[in-house]
Protein backbone atom coordinates (compact mmCIF):
# COMPACT_ATOMS: atom_id res chain seq x y z
CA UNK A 1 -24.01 237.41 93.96
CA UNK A 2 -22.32 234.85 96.67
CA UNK A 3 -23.44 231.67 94.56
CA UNK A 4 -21.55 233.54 91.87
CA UNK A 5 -18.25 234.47 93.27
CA UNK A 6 -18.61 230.46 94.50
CA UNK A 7 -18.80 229.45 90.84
CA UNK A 8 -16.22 231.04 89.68
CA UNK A 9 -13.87 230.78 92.02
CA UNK A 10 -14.62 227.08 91.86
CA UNK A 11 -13.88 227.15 87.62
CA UNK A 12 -10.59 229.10 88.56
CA UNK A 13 -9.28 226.05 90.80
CA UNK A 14 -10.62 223.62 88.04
CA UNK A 15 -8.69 225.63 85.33
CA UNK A 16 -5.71 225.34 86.92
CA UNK A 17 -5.68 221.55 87.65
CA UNK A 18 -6.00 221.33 84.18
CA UNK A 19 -3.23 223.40 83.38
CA UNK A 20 -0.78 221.20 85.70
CA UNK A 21 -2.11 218.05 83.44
CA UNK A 22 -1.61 219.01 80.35
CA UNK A 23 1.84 220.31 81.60
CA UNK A 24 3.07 217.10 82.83
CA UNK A 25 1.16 215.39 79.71
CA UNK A 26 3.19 218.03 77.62
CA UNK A 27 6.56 217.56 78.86
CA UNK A 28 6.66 213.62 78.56
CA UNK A 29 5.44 214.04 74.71
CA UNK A 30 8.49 216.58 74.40
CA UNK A 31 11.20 214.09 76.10
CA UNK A 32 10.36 211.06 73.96
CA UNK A 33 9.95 207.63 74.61
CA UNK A 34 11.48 206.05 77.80
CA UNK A 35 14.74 204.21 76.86
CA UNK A 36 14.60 200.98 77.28
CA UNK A 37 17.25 198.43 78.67
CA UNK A 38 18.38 196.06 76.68
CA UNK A 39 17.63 192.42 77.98
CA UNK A 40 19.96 190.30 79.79
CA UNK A 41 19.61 186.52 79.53
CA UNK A 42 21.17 184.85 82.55
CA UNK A 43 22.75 181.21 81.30
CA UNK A 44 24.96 178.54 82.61
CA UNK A 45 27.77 177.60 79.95
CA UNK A 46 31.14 175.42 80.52
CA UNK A 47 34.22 177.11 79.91
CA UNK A 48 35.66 175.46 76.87
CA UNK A 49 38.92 173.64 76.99
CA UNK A 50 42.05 175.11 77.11
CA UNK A 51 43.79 173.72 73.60
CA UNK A 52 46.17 171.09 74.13
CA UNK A 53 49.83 171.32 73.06
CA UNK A 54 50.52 168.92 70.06
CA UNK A 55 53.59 166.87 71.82
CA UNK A 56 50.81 166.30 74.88
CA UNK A 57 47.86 165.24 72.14
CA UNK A 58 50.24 162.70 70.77
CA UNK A 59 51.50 161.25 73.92
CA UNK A 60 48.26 160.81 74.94
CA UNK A 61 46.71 159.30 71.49
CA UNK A 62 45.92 155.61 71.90
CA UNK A 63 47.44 155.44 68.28
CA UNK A 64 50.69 157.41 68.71
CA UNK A 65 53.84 155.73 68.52
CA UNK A 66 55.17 154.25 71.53
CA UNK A 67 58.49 156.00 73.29
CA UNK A 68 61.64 153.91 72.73
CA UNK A 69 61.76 152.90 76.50
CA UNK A 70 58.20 151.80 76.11
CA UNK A 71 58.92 149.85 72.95
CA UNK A 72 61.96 148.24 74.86
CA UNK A 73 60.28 146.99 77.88
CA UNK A 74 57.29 145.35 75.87
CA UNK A 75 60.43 143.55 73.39
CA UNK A 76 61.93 142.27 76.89
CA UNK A 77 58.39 141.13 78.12
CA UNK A 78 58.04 138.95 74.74
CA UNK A 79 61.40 137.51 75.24
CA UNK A 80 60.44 136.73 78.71
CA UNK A 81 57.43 134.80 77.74
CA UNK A 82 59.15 133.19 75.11
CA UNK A 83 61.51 131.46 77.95
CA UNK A 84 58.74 131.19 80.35
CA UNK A 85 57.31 128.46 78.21
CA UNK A 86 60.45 126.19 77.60
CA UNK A 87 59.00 122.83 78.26
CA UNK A 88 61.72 121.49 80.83
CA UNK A 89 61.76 117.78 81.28
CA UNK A 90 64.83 115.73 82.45
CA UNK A 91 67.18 115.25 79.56
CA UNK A 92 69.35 111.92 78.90
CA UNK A 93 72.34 112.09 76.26
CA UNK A 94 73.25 108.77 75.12
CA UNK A 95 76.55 107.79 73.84
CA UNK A 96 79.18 109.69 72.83
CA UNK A 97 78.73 113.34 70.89
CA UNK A 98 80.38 111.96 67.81
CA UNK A 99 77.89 109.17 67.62
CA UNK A 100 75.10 109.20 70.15
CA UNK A 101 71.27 110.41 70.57
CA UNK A 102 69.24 112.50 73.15
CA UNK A 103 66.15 111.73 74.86
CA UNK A 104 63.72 113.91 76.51
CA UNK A 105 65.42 117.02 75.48
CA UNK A 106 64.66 120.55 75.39
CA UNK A 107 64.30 122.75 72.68
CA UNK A 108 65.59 126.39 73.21
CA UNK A 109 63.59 129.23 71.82
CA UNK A 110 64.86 131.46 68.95
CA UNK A 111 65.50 134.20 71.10
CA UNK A 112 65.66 135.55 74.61
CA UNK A 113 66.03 138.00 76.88
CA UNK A 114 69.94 137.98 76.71
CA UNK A 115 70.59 135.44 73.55
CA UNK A 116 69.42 135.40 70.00
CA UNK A 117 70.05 132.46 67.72
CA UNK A 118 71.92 131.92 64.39
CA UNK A 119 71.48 130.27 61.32
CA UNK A 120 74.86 128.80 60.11
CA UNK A 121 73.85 127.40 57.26
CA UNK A 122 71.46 129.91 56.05
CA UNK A 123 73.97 132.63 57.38
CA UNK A 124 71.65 135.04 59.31
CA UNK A 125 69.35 135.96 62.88
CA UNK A 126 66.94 133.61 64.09
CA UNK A 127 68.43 129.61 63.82
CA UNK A 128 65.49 127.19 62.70
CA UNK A 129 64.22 125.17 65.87
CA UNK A 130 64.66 122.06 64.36
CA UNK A 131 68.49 122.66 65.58
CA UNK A 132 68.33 124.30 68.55
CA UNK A 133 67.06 121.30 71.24
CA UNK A 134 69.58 119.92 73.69
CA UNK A 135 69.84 118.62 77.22
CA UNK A 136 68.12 120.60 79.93
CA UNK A 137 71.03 120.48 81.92
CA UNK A 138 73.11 122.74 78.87
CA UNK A 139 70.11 124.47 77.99
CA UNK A 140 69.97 126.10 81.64
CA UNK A 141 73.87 126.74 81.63
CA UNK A 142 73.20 129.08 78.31
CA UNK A 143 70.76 130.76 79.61
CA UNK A 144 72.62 131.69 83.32
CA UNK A 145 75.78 132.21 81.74
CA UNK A 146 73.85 134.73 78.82
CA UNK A 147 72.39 136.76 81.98
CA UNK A 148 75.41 136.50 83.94
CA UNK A 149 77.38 138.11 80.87
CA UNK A 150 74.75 140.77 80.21
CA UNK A 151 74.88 141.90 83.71
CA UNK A 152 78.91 142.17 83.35
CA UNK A 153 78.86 143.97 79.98
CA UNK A 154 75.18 145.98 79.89
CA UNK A 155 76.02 147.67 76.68
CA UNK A 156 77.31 144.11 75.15
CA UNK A 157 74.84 142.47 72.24
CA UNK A 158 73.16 139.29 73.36
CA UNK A 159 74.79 136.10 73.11
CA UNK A 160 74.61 134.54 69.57
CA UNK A 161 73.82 130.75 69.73
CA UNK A 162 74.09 128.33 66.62
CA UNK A 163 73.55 124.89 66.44
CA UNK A 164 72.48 122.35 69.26
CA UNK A 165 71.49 119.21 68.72
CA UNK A 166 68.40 118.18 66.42
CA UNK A 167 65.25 116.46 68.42
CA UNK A 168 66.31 112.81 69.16
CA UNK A 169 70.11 113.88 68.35
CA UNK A 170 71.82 111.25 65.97
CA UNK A 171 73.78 112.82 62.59
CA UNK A 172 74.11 116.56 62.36
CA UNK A 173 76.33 115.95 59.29
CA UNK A 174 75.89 118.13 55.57
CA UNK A 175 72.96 115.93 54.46
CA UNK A 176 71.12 118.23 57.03
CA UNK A 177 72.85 121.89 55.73
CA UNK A 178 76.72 122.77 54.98
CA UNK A 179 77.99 125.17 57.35
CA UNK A 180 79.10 128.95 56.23
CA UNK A 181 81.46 129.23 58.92
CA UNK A 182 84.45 131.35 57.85
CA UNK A 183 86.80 129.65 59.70
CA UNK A 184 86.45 126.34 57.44
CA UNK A 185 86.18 125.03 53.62
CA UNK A 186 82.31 125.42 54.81
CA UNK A 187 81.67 121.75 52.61
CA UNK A 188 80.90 119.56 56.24
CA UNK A 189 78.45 119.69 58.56
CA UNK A 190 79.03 118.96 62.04
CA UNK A 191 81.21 115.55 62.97
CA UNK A 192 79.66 115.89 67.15
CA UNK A 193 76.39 117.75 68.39
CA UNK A 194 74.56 114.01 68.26
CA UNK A 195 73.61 113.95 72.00
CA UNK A 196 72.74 117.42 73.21
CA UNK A 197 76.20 118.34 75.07
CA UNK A 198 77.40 120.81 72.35
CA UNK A 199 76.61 124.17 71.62
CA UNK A 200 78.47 126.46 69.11
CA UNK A 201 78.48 130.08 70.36
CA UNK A 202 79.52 132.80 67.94
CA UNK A 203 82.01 135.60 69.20
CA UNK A 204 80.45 138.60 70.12
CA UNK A 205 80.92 141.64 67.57
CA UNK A 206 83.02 144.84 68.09
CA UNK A 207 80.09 147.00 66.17
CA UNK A 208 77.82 145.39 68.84
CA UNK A 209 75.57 144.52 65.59
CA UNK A 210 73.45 140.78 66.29
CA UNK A 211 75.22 138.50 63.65
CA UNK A 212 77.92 135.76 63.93
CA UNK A 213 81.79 138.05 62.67
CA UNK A 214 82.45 137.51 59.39
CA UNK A 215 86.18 138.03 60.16
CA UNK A 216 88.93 137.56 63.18
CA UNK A 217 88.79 141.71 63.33
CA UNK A 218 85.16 141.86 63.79
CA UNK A 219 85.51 140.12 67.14
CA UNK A 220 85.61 141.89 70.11
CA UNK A 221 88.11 139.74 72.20
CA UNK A 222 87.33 141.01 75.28
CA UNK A 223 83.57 140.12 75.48
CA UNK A 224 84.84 136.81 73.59
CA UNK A 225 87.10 136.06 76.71
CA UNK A 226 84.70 136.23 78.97
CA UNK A 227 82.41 134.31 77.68
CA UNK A 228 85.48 131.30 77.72
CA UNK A 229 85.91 131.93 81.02
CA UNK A 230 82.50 131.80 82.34
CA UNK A 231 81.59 128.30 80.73
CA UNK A 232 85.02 126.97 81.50
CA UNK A 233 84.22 127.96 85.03
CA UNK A 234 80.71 126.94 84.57
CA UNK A 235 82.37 123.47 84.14
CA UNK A 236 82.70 122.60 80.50
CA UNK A 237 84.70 119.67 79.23
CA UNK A 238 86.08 121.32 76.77
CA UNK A 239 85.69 124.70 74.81
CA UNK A 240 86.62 124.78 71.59
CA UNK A 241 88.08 128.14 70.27
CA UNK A 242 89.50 129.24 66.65
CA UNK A 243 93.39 129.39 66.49
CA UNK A 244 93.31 132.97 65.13
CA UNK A 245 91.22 134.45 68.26
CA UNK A 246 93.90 134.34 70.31
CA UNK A 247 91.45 133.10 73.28
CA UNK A 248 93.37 131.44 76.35
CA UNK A 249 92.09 129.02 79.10
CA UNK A 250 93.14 126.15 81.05
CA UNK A 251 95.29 123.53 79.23
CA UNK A 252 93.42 120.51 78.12
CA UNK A 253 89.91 122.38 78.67
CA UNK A 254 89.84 125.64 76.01
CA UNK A 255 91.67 124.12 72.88
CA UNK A 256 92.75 125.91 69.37
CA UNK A 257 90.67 124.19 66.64
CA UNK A 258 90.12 124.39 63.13
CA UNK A 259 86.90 126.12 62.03
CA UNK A 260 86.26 128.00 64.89
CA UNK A 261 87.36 131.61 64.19
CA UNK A 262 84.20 132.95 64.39
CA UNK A 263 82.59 130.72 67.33
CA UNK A 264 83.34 128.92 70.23
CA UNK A 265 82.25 125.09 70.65
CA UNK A 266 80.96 124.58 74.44
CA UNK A 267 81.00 121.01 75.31
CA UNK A 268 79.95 119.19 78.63
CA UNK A 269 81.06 116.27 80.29
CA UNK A 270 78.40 113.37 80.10
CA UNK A 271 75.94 113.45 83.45
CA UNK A 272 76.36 111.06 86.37
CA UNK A 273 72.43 110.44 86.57
């Protein structure tokens, strides 16, 4: 009878751990599968770019179009090379400018910082080179007396230059082009500029536009003036002036002439060397 009770009091304890397992077992088969946590894959990234304003991705395209100041300074930096490679030599004018010759002159460029050249025969911008050489002694006295007048006036146009001399000097008459100057029958060329001591300077404009006037009005007399008086005190011989401009200067040194109402005629004494 005692192994009995053992026995079954032994079952009873086994019975019930089952009970507690298929419990447990029970209640996870009623709650369903576990949710499960969606993954999370750690990276590194770069931030992307903020976008760039259209006005900033033009300034800073290699191919966009240069600002106007930019544009400006690179003109003046041509210019500048352009006068940087004047080949200055000593310059000799022989004889007289009505019938004379240079030697060892020097040919001014086209254009410069403050002076661009005109064509009188051809009537427009840029003289051909074949006219434009002269002594280096006038040659410099253009060129300080054009930056002298653009620091005076900065909102004046450069200084127009026309005709020098030609390379050796000698005739300059109409067998080499018949001047267009308004101020004239335009049928001659020129009687002087034969040994690099003239230059014809046209009047600047009132419109400010680079061309030689086409009429006494067009001339702004005030920028013309000076221009007198700077190579009269520059020491000219003579200047030259049209008797419509109503330009003054010294007696004997700036004189009314025929055929110069639209440019001034800048002439130096020979030099003592």
């Amino acid at each position: 009878m005692t192994l009995l009770r053992g026995a079954l009091a032994a079952l009873a304890i086994l019975a019930t751990g089952l009970a507690g397992i298929m419990f447990v077992t029970s209640g996870r088969a009623d709650s369903g599968p576990e949710p499960q946590l969606p993954a999370i894959a750690y990276t590194t990234t770069t931030p992307a770019p903020s976008p760039v304003p259209s006005a900033a991705r033009k300034r800073s395209s290699p191919t966009a179009k240069p600002s106007a100041a930019l544009a400006a300074e690179r003109r003046r930096a041509k210019l500048r090379r352009l006068e940087s490679m004047i080949r200055w030599r000593t310059s000799t004018a022989h004889g007289t400018p009505n019938a004379g010759s240079l030697s060892g002159g020097v040919r001014l460029p086209r254009e410069g910082v403050h002076f661009f050249t005109w064509d009188p025969v051809l009537w427009k911008r840029l003289n051909r080179s074949a006219r434009l050489h002269t002594t280096d002694r006038l040659a410099r006295l253009i060129l300080r007396v054009a930056r002298e007048h653009a620091r005076e006036h900065p909102g004046a146009p450069r200084i127009a230059v026309g005709d020098l001399s030609r390379k050796g000097g000698g005739s300059f008459d109409a067998s080499h082009g018949v001047l267009g100057e308004f101020g004239g029958p335009g049928t001659l060329g020129h009687v002087s500029h034969q040994n690099g001591l003239d230059a014809d300077i046209y009047y600047p404009r009132r419109d400010r536009l680079e061309r030689a006037p086409g009429s006494l009005r067009q001339i702004d007399r005030k920028l013309a003036q000076d221009l007198v008086d700077r190579f009269v005190a520059a020491g000219a011989q003579f200047v030259f002036v049209g008797p419509g401009t109503g330009l003054t200067g010294p007696a004997g040194i700036v004189q009314p002439t025929p055929r110069h109402d639209d440019h001034l005629h800048v002439r130096l004494a020979p030099s003592a060397r």
